[in-house]
PDB file of N, CA and C in Angstrom:
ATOM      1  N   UNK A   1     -15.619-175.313  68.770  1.00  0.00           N
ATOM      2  CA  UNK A   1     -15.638-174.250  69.740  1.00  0.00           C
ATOM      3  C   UNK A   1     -14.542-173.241  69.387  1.00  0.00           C
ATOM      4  N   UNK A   2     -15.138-171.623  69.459  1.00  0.00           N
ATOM      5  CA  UNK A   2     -14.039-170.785  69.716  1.00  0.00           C
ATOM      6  C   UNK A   2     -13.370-170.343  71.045  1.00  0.00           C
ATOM      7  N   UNK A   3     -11.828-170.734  70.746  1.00  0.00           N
ATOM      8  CA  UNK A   3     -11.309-170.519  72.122  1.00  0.00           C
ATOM      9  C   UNK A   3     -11.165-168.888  72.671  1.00  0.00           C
ATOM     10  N   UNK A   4     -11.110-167.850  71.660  1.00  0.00           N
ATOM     11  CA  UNK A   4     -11.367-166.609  71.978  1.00  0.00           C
ATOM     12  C   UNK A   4     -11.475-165.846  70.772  1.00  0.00           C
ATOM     13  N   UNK A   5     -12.353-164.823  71.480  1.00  0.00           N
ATOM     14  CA  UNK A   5     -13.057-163.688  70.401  1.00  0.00           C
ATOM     15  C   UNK A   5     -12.526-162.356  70.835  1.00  0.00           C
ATOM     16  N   UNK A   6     -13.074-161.454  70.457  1.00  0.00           N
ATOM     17  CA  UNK A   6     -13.108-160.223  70.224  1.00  0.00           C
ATOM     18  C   UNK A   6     -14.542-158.995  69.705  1.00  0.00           C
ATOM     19  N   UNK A   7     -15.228-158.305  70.960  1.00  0.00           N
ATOM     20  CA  UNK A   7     -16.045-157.710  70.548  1.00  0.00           C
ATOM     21  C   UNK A   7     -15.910-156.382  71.541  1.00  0.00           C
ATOM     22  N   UNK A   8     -16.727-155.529  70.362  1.00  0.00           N
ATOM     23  CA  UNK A   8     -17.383-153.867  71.204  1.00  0.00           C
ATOM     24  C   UNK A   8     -18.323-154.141  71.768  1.00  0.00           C
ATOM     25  N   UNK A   9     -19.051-153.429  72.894  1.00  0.00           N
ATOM     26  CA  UNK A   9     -20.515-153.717  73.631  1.00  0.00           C
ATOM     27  C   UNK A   9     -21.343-152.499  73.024  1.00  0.00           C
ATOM     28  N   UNK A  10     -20.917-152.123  71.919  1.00  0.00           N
ATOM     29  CA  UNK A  10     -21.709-150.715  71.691  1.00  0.00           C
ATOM     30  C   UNK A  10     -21.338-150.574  70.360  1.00  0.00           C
ATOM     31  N   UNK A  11     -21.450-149.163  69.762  1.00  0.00           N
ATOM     32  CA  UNK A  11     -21.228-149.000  68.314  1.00  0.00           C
ATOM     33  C   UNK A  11     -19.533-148.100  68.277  1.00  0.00           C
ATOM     34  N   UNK A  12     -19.152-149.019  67.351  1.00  0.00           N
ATOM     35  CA  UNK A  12     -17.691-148.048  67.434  1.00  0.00           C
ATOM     36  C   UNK A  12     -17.234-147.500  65.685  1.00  0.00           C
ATOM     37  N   UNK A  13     -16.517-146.139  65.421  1.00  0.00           N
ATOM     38  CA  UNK A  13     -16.560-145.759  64.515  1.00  0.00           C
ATOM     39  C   UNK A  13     -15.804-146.756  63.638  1.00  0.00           C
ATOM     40  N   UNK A  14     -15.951-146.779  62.218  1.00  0.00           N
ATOM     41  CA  UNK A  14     -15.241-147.108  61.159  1.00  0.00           C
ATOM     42  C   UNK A  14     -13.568-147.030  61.544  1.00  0.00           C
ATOM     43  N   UNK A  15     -13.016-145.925  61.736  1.00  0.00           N
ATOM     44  CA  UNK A  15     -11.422-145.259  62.067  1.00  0.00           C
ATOM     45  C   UNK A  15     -11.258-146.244  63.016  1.00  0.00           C
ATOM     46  N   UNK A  16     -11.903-146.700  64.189  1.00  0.00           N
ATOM     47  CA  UNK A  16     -11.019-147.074  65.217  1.00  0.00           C
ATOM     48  C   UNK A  16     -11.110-148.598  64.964  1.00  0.00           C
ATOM     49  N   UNK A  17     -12.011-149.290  64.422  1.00  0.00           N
ATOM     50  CA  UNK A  17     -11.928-150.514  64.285  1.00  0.00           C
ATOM     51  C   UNK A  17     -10.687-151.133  63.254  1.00  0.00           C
ATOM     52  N   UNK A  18     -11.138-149.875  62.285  1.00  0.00           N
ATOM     53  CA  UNK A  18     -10.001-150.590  61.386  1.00  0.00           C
ATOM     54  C   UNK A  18      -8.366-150.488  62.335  1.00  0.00           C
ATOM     55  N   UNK A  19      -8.184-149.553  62.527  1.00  0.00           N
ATOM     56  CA  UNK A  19      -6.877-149.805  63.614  1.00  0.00           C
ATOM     57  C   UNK A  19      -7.040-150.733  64.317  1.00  0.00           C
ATOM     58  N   UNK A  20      -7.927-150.993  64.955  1.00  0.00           N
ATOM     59  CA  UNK A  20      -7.859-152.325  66.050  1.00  0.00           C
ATOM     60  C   UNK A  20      -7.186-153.369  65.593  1.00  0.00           C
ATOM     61  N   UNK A  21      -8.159-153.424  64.316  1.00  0.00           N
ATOM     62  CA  UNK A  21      -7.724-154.895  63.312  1.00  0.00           C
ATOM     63  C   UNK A  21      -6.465-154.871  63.275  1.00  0.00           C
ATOM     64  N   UNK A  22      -5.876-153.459  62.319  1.00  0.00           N
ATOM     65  CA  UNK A  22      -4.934-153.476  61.844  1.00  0.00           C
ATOM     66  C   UNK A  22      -3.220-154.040  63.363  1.00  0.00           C
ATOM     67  N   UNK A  23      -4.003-153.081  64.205  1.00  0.00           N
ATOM     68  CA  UNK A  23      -2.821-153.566  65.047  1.00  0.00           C
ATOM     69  C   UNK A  23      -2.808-155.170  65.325  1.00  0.00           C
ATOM     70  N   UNK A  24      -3.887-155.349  65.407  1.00  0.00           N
ATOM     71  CA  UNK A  24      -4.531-156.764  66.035  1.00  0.00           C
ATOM     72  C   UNK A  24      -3.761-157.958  65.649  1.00  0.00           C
ATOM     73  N   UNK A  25      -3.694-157.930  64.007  1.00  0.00           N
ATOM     74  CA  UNK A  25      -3.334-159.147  62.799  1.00  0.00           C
ATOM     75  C   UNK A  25      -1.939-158.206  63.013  1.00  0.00           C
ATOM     76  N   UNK A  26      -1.554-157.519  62.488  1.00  0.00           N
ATOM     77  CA  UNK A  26      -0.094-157.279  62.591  1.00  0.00           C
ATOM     78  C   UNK A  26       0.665-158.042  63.506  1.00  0.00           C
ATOM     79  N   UNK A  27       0.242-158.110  64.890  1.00  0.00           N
ATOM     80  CA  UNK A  27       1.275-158.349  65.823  1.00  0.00           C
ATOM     81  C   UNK A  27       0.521-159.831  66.522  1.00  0.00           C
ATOM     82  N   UNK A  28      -0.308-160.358  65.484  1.00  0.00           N
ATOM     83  CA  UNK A  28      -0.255-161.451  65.540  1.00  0.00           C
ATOM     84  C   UNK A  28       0.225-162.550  64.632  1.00  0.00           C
ATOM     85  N   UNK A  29       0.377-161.915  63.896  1.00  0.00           N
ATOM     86  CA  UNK A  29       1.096-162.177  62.525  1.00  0.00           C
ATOM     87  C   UNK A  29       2.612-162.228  62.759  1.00  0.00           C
ATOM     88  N   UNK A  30       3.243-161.375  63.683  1.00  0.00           N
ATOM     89  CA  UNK A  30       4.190-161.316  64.259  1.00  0.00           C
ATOM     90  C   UNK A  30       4.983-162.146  65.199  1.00  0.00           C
ATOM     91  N   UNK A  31       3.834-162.955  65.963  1.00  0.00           N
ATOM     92  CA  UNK A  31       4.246-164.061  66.767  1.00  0.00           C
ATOM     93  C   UNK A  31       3.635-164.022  68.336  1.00  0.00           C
ATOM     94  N   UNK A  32       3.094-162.715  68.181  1.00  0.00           N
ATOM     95  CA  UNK A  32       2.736-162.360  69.754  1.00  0.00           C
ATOM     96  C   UNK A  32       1.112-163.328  69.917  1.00  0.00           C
ATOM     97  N   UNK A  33       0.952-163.705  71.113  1.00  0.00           N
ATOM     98  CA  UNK A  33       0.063-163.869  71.670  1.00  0.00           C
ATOM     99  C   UNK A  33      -1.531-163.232  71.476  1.00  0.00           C
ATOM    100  N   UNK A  34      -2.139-164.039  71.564  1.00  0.00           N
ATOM    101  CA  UNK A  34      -3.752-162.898  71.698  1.00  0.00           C
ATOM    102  C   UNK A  34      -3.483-162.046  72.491  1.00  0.00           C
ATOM    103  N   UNK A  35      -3.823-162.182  73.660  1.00  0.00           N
ATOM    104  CA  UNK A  35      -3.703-161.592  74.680  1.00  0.00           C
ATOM    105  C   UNK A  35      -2.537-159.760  74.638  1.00  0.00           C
ATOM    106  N   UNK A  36      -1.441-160.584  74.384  1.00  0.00           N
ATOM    107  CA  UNK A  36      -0.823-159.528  73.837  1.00  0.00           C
ATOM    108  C   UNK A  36      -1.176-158.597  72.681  1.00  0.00           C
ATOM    109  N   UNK A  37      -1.107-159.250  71.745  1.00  0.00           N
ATOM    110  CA  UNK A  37      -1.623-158.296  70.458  1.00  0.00           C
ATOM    111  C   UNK A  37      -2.867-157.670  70.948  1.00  0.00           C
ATOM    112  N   UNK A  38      -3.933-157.926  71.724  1.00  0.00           N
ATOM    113  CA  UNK A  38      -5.229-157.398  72.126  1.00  0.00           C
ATOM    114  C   UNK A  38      -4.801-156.183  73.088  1.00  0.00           C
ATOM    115  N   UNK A  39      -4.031-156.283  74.010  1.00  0.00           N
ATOM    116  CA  UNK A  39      -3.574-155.336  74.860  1.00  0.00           C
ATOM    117  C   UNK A  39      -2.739-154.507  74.209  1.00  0.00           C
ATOM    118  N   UNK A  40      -2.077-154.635  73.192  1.00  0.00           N
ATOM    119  CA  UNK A  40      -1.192-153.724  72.162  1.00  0.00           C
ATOM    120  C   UNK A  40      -1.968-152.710  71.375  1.00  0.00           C
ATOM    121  N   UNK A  41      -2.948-153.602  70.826  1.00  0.00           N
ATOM    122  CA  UNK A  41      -4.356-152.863  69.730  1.00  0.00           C
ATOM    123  C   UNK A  41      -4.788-151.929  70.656  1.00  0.00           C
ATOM    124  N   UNK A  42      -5.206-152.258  71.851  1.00  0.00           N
ATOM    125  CA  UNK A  42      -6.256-151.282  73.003  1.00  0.00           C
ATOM    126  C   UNK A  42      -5.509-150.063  73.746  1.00  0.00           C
ATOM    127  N   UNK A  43      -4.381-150.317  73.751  1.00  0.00           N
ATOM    128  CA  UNK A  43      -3.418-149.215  74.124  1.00  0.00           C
ATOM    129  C   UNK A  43      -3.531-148.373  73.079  1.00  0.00           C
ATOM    130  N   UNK A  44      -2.855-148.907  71.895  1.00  0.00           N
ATOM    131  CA  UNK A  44      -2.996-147.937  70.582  1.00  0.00           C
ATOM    132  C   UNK A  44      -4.995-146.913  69.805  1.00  0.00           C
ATOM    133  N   UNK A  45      -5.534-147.963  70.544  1.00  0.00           N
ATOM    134  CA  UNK A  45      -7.229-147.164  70.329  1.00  0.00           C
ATOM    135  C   UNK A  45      -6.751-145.746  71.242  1.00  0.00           C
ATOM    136  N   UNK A  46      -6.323-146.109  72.726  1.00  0.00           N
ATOM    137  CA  UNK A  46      -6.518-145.544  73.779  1.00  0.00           C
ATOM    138  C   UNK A  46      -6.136-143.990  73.532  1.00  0.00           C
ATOM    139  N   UNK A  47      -4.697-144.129  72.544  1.00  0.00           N
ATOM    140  CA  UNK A  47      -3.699-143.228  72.052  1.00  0.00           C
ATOM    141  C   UNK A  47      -4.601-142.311  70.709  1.00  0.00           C
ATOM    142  N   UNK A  48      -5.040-143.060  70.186  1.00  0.00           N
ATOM    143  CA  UNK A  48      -5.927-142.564  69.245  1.00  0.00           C
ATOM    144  C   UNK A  48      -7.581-142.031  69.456  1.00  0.00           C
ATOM    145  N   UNK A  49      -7.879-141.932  70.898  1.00  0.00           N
ATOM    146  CA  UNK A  49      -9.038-141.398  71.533  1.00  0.00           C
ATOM    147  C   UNK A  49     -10.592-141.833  71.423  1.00  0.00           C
ATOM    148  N   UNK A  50     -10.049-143.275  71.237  1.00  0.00           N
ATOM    149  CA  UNK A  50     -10.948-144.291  71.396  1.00  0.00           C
ATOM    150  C   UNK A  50     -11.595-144.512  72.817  1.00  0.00           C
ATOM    151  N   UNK A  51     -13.236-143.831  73.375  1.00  0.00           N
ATOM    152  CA  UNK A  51     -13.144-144.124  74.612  1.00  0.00           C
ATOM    153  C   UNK A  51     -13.798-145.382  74.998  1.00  0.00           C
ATOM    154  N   UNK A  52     -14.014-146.533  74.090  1.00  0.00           N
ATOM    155  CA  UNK A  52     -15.062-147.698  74.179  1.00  0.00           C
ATOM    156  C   UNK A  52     -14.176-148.938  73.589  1.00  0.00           C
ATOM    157  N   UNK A  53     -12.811-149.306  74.391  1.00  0.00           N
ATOM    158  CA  UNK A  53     -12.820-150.654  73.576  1.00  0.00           C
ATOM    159  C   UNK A  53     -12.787-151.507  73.530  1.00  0.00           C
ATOM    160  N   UNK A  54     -12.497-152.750  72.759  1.00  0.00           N
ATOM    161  CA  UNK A  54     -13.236-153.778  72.399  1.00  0.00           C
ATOM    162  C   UNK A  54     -12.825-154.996  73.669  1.00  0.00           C
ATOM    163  N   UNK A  55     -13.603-156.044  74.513  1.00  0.00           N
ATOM    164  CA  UNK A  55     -12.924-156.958  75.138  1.00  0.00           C
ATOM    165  C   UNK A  55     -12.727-158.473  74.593  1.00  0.00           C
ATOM    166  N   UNK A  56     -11.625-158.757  75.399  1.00  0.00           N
ATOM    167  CA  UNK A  56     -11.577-160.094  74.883  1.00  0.00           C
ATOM    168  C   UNK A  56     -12.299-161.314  75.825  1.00  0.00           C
ATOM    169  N   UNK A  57     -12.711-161.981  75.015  1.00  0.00           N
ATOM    170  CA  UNK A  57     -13.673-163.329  75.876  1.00  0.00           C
ATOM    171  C   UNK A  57     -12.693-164.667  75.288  1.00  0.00           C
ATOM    172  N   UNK A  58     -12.752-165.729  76.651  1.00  0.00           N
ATOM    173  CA  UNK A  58     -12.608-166.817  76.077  1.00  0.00           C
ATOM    174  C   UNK A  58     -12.846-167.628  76.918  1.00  0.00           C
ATOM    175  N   UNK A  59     -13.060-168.828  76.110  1.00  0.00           N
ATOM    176  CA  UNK A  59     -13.808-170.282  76.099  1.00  0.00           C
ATOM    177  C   UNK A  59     -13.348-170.870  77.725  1.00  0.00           C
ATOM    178  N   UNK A  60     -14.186-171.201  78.494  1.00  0.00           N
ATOM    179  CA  UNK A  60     -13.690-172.041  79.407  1.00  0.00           C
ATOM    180  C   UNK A  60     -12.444-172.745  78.911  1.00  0.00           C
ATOM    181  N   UNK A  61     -11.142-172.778  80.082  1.00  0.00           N
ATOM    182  CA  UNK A  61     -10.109-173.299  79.673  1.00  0.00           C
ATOM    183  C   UNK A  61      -9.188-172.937  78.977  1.00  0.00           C
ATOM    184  N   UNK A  62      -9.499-171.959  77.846  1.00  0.00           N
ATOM    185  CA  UNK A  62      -8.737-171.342  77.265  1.00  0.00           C
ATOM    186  C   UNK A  62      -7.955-170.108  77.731  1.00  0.00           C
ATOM    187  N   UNK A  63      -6.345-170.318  77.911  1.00  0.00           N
ATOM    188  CA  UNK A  63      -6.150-168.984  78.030  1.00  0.00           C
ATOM    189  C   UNK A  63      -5.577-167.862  76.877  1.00  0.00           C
ATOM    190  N   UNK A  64      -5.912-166.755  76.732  1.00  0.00           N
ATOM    191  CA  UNK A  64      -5.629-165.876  75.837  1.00  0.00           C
ATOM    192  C   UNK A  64      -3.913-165.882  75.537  1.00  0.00           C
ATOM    193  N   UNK A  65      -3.417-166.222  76.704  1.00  0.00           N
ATOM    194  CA  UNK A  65      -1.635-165.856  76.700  1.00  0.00           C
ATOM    195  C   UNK A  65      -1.550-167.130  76.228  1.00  0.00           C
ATOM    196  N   UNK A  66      -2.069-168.095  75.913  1.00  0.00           N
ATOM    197  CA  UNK A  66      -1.301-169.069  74.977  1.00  0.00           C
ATOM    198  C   UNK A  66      -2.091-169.630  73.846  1.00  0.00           C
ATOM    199  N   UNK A  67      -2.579-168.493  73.386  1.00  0.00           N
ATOM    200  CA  UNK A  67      -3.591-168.664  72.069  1.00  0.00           C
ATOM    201  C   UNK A  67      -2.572-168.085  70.636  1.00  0.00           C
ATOM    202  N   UNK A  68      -2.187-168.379  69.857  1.00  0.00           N
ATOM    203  CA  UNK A  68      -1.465-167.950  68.927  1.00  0.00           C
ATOM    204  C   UNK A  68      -1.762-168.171  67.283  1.00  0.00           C
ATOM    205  N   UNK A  69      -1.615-167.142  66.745  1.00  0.00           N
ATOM    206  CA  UNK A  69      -2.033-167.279  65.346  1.00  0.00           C
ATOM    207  C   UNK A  69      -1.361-168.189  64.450  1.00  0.00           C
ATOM    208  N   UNK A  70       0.084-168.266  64.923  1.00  0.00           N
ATOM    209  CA  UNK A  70       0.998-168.875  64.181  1.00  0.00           C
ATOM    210  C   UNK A  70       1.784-169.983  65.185  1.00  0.00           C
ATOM    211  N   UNK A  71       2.373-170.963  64.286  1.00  0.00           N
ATOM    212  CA  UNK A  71       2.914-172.069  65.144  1.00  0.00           C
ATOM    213  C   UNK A  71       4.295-171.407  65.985  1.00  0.00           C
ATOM    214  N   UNK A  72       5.110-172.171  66.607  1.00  0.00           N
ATOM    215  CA  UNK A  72       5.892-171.427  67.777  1.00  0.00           C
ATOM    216  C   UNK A  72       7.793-171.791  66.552  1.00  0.00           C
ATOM    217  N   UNK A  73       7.474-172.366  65.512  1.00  0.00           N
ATOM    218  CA  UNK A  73       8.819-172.583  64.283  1.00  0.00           C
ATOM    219  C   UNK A  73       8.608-171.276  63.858  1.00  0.00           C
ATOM    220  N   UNK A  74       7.767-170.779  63.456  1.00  0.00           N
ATOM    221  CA  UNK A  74       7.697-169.872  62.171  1.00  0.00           C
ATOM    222  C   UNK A  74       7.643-168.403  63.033  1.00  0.00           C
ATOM    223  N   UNK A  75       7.282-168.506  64.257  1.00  0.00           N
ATOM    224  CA  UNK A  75       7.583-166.946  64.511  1.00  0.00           C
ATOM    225  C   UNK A  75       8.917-166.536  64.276  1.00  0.00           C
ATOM    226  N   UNK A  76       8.623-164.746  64.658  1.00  0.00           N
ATOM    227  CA  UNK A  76       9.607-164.282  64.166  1.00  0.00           C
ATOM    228  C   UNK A  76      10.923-164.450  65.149  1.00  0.00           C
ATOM    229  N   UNK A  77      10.730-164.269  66.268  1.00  0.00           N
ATOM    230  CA  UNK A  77      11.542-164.111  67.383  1.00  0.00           C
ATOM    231  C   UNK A  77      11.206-165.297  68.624  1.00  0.00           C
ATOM    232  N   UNK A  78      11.825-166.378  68.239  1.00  0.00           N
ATOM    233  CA  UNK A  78      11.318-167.411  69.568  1.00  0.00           C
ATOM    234  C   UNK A  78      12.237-166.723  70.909  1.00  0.00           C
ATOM    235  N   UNK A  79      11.066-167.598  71.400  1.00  0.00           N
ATOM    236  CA  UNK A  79      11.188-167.242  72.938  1.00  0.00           C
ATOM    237  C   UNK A  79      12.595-167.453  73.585  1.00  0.00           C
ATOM    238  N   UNK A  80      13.314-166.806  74.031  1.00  0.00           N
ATOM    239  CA  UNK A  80      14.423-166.606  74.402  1.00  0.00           C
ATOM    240  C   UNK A  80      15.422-166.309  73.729  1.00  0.00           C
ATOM    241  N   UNK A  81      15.471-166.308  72.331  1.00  0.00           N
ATOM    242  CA  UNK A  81      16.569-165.901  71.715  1.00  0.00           C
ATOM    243  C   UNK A  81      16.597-164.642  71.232  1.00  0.00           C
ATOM    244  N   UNK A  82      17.635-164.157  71.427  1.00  0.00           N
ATOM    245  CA  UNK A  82      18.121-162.530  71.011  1.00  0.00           C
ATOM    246  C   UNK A  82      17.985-162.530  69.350  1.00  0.00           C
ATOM    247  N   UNK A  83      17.702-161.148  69.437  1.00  0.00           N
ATOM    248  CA  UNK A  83      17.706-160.606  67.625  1.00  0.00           C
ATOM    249  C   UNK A  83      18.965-159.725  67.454  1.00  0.00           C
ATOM    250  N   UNK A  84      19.657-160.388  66.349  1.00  0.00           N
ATOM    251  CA  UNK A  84      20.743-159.351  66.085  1.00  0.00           C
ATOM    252  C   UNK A  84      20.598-158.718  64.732  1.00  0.00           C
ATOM    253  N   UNK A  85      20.445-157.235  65.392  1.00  0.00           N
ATOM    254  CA  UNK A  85      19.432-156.468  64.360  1.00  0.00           C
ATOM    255  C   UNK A  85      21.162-156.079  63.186  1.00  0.00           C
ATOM    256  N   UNK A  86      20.547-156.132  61.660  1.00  0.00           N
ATOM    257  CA  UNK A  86      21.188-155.965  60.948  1.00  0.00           C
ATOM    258  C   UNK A  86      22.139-155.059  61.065  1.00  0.00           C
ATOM    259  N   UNK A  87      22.329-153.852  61.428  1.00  0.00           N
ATOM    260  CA  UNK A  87      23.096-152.686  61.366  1.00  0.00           C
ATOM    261  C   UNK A  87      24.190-152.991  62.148  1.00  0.00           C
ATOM    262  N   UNK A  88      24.092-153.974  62.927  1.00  0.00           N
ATOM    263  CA  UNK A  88      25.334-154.445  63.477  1.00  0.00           C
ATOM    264  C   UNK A  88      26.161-155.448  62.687  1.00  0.00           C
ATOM    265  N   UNK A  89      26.337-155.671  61.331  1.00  0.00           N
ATOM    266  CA  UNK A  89      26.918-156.462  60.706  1.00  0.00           C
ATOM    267  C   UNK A  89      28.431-156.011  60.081  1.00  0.00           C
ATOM    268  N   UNK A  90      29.381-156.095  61.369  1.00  0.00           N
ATOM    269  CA  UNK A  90      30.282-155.330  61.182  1.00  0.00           C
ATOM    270  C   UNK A  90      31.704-155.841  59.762  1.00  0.00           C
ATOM    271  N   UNK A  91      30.761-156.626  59.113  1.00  0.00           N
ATOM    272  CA  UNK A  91      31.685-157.452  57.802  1.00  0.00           C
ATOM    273  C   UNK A  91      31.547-156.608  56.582  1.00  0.00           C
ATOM    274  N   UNK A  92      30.263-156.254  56.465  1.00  0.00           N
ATOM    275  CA  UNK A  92      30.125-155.398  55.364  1.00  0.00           C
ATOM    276  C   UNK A  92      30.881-154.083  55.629  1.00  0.00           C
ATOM    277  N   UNK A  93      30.809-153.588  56.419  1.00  0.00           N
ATOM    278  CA  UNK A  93      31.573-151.940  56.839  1.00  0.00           C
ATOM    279  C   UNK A  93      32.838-151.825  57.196  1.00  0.00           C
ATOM    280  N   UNK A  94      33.332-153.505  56.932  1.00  0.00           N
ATOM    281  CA  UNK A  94      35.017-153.334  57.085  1.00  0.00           C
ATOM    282  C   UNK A  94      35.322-153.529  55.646  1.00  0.00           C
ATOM    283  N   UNK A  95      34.505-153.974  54.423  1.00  0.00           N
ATOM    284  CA  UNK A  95      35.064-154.056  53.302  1.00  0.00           C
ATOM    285  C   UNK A  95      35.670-153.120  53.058  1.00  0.00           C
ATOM    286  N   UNK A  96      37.168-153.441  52.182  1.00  0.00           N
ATOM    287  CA  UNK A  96      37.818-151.996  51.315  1.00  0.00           C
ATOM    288  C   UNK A  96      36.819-151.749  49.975  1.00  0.00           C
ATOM    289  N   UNK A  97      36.901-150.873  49.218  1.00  0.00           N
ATOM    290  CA  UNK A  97      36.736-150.156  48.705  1.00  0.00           C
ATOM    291  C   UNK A  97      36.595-151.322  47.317  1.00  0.00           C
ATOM    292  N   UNK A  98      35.808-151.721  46.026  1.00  0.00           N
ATOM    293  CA  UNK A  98      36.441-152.211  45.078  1.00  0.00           C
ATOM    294  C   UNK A  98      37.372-151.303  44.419  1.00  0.00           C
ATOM    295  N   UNK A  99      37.277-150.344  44.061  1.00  0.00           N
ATOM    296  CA  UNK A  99      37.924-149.620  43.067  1.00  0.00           C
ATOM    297  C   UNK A  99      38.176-148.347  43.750  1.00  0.00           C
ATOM    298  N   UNK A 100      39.498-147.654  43.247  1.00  0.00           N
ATOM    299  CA  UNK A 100      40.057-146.868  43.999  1.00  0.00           C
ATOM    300  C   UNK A 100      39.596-145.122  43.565  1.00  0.00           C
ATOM    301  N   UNK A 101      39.733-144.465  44.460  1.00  0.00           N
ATOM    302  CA  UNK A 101      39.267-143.325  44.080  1.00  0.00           C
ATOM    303  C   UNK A 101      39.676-142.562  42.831  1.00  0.00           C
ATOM    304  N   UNK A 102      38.479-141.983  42.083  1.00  0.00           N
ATOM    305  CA  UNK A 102      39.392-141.381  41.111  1.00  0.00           C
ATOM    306  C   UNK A 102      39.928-140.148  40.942  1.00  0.00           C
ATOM    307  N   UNK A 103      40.360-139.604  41.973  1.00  0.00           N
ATOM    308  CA  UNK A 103      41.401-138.753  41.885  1.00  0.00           C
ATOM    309  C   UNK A 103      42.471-138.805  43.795  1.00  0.00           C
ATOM    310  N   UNK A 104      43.831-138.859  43.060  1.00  0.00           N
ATOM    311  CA  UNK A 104      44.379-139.324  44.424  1.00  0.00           C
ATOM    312  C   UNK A 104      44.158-137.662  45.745  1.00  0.00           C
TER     313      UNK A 104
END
């Protein structure tokens, strides 16, 4: 059994599907949820003037918010812990200088 899908009820262009996808697997690939990544993709159609899009179905029992592409080790950002985004790595930007300027 599939626990959830993804379909149009009608014909939708080439341009918007491939975005769908593209957002779709990105930010599931990412760690997010169906559910989420589906509501992320459909916002972004919405933005891009998509007026038909795609819904999500699922399986008795199944819910979409805890359907995931990837196991809950390997995401990127587990659940509750903060990201400390690189640019704050205040070790490198206190190094001196190796070699001194060449002219005083």
């Amino acid at each position: 059994m599939v626990p959830v899908t993804v379909g149009w009820q009608g014909k939708v262009a080439d341009l918007h599907a491939r975005d769908y996808a593209r957002t779709l697997y990105r930010n599931l690939a990412g760690g997010e949820s169906v559910a989420k990544a589906h509501s992320t993709a459909r916002m972004m159609l919405g933005l891009s003037g998509c007026t038909d899009p795609p819904l999500l179905h699922s399986a008795p029992g199944h819910l979409p918010e805890g359907q995931f592409l990837i196991g809950p080790d390997v995401r990127t950002v587990p659940p509750g812990q903060p990201v400390k985004p690189r640019a704050y790595d205040t070790v490198a930007r206190l190094r001196k200088p190796r070699f001194p300027p060449p002219f005083p």
